[in-house]
Protein backbone atom coordinates (compact mmCIF):
# COMPACT_ATOMS: atom_id res chain seq x y z
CA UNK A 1 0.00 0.00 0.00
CA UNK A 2 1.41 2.97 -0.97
CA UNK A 3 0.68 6.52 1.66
CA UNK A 4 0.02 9.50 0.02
CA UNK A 5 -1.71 12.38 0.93
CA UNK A 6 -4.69 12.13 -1.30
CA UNK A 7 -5.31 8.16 0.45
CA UNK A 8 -5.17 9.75 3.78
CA UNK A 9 -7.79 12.80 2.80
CA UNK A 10 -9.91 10.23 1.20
CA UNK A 11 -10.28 7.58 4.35
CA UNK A 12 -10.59 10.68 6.89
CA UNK A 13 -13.46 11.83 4.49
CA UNK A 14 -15.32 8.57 5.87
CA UNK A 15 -13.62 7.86 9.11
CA UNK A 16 -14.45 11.57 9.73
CA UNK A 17 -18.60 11.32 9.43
CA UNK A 18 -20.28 10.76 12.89
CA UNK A 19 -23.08 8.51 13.12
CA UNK A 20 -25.96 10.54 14.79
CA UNK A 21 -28.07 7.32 15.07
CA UNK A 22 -25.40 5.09 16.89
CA UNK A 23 -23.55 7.75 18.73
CA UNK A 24 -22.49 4.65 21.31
CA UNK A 25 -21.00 2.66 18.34
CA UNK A 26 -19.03 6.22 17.60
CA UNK A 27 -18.16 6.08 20.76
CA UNK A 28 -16.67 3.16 20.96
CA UNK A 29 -14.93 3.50 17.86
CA UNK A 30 -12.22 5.80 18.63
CA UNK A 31 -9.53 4.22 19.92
CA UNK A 32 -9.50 2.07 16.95
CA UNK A 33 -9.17 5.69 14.90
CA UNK A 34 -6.55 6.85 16.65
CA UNK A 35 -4.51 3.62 16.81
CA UNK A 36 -5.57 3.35 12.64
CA UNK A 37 -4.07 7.34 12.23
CA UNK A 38 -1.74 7.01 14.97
CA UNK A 39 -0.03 4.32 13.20
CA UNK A 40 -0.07 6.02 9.88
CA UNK A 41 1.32 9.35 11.53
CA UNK A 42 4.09 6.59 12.34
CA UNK A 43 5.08 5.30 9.35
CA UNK A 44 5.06 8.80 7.87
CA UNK A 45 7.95 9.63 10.31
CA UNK A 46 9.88 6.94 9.87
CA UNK A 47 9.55 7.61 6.04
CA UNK A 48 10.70 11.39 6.76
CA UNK A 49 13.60 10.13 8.73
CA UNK A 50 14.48 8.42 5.85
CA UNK A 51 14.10 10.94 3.24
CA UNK A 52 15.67 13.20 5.50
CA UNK A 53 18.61 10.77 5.60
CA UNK A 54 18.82 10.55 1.48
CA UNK A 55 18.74 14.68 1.64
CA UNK A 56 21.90 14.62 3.58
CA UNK A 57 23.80 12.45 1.43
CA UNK A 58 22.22 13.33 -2.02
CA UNK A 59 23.51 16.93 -0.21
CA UNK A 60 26.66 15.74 -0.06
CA UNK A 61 27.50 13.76 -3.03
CA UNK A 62 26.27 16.94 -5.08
CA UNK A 63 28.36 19.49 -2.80
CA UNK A 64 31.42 16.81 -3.67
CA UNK A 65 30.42 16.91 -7.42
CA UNK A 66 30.28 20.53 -7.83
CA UNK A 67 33.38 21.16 -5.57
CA UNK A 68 35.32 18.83 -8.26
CA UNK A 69 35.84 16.16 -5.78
CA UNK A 70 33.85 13.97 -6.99
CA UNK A 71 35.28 10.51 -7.98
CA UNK A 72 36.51 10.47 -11.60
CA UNK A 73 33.98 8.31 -12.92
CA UNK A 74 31.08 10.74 -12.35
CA UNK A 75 31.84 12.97 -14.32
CA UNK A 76 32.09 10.87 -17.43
CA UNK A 77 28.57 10.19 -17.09
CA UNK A 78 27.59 14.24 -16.08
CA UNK A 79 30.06 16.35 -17.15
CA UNK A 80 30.53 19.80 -15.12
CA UNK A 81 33.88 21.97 -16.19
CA UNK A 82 33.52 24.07 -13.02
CA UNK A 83 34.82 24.24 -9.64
CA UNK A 84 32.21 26.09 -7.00
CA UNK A 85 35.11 27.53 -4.69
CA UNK A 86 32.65 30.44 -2.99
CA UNK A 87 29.98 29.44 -0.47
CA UNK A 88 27.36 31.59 -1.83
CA UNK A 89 27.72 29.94 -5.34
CA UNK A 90 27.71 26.81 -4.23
CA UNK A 91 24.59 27.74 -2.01
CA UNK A 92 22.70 28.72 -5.69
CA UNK A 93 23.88 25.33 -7.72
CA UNK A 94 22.90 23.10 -4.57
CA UNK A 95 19.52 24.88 -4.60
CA UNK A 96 19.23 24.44 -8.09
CA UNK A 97 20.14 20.96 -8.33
CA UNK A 98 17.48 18.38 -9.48
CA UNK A 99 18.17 15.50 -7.51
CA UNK A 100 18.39 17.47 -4.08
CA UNK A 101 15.40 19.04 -5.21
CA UNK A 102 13.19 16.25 -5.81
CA UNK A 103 14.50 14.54 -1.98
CA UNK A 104 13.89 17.69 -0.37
CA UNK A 105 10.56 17.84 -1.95
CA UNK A 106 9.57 14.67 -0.82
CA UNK A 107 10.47 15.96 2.96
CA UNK A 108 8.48 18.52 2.37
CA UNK A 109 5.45 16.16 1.45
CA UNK A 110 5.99 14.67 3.97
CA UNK A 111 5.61 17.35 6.73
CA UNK A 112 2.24 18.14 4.62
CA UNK A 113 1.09 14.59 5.61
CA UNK A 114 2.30 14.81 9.13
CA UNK A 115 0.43 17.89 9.43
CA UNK A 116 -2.82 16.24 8.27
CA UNK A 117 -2.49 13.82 10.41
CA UNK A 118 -1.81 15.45 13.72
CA UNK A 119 -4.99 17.52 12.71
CA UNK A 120 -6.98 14.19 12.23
CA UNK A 121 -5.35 13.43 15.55
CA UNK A 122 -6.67 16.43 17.57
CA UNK A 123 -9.77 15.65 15.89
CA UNK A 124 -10.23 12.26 17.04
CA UNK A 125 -8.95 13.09 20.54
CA UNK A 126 -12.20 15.54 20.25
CA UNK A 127 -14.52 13.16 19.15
CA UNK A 128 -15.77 12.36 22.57
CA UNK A 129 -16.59 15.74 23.83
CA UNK A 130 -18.15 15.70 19.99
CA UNK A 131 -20.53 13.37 20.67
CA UNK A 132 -21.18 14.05 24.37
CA UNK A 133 -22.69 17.54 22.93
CA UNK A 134 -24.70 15.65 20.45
CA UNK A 135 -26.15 13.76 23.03
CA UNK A 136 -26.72 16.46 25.20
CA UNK A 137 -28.22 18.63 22.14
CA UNK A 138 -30.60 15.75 21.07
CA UNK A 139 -31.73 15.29 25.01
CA UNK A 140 -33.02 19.36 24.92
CA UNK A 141 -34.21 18.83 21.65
CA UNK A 142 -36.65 15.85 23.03
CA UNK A 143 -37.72 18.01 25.88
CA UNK A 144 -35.26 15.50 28.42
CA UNK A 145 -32.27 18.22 29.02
């Protein structure tokens, strides 16, 4: 299964919906939401961790090519006649590079999904002070409250 964001948005679109009929099955059903999210929120971490870890040496390996101390080979396949001395310079190739690019937008994607999810999260951790207003609301309603 792969996570992405739209997956996520799509199963809090339905995990999201409280039953007004069987507020006690809604009741009951959130710690099995949280653990569900919770464990997604998880495995997005970990996955961060590791994209963070491929930034850092994608970083690297591109700071090493355009310093010119790259191995030899490397540049037989991508050529590059320079030699970024000046920090600023090197600053403005590194930020312009493709591959560092595309890791460091997938860390960034990532800390979208994380986002999502701690909202989800605060939202379940509501739920229950959710549905003891419903209850309350639909006890004044019936003339009970």
């Amino acid at each position: 299964m792969a996570l992405d964001l739209e997956m996520i948005q799509s199963m809090w679109e339905k995990d999201s919906k409280i039953d007004i009929d069987n507020l006690h099955t809604e009741s009951l059903n959130i710690p099995s939401l949280h653990a569900k999210y919770f464990d997604l929120y998880n495995t997005i971490v970990l996955l961060r961790k590791n994209a963070e870890q491929q930034k850092r040496k994608i970083r690297h390996e591109r700071h090493q090519f355009y310093s010119g101390k790259a191995d030899p080979d490397v540049y037989i396949d991508e050529p590059f006649q320079k030699k970024v001395r000046d920090k600023n310079d090197m600053e403005r190739y590194l930020n312009a590079d493709d591959k560092l690019s595309k890791v460091t937008l997938k860390v960034e994607y990532y800390d979208v999904m994380l986002k999502y999810l701690e909202d989800i999260l605060k939202q379940i951790h509501n739920r229950t002070y959710q549905i003891k207003n419903s209850i309350e609301f639909m006890r004044f309603q019936s003339g009970l409250g």
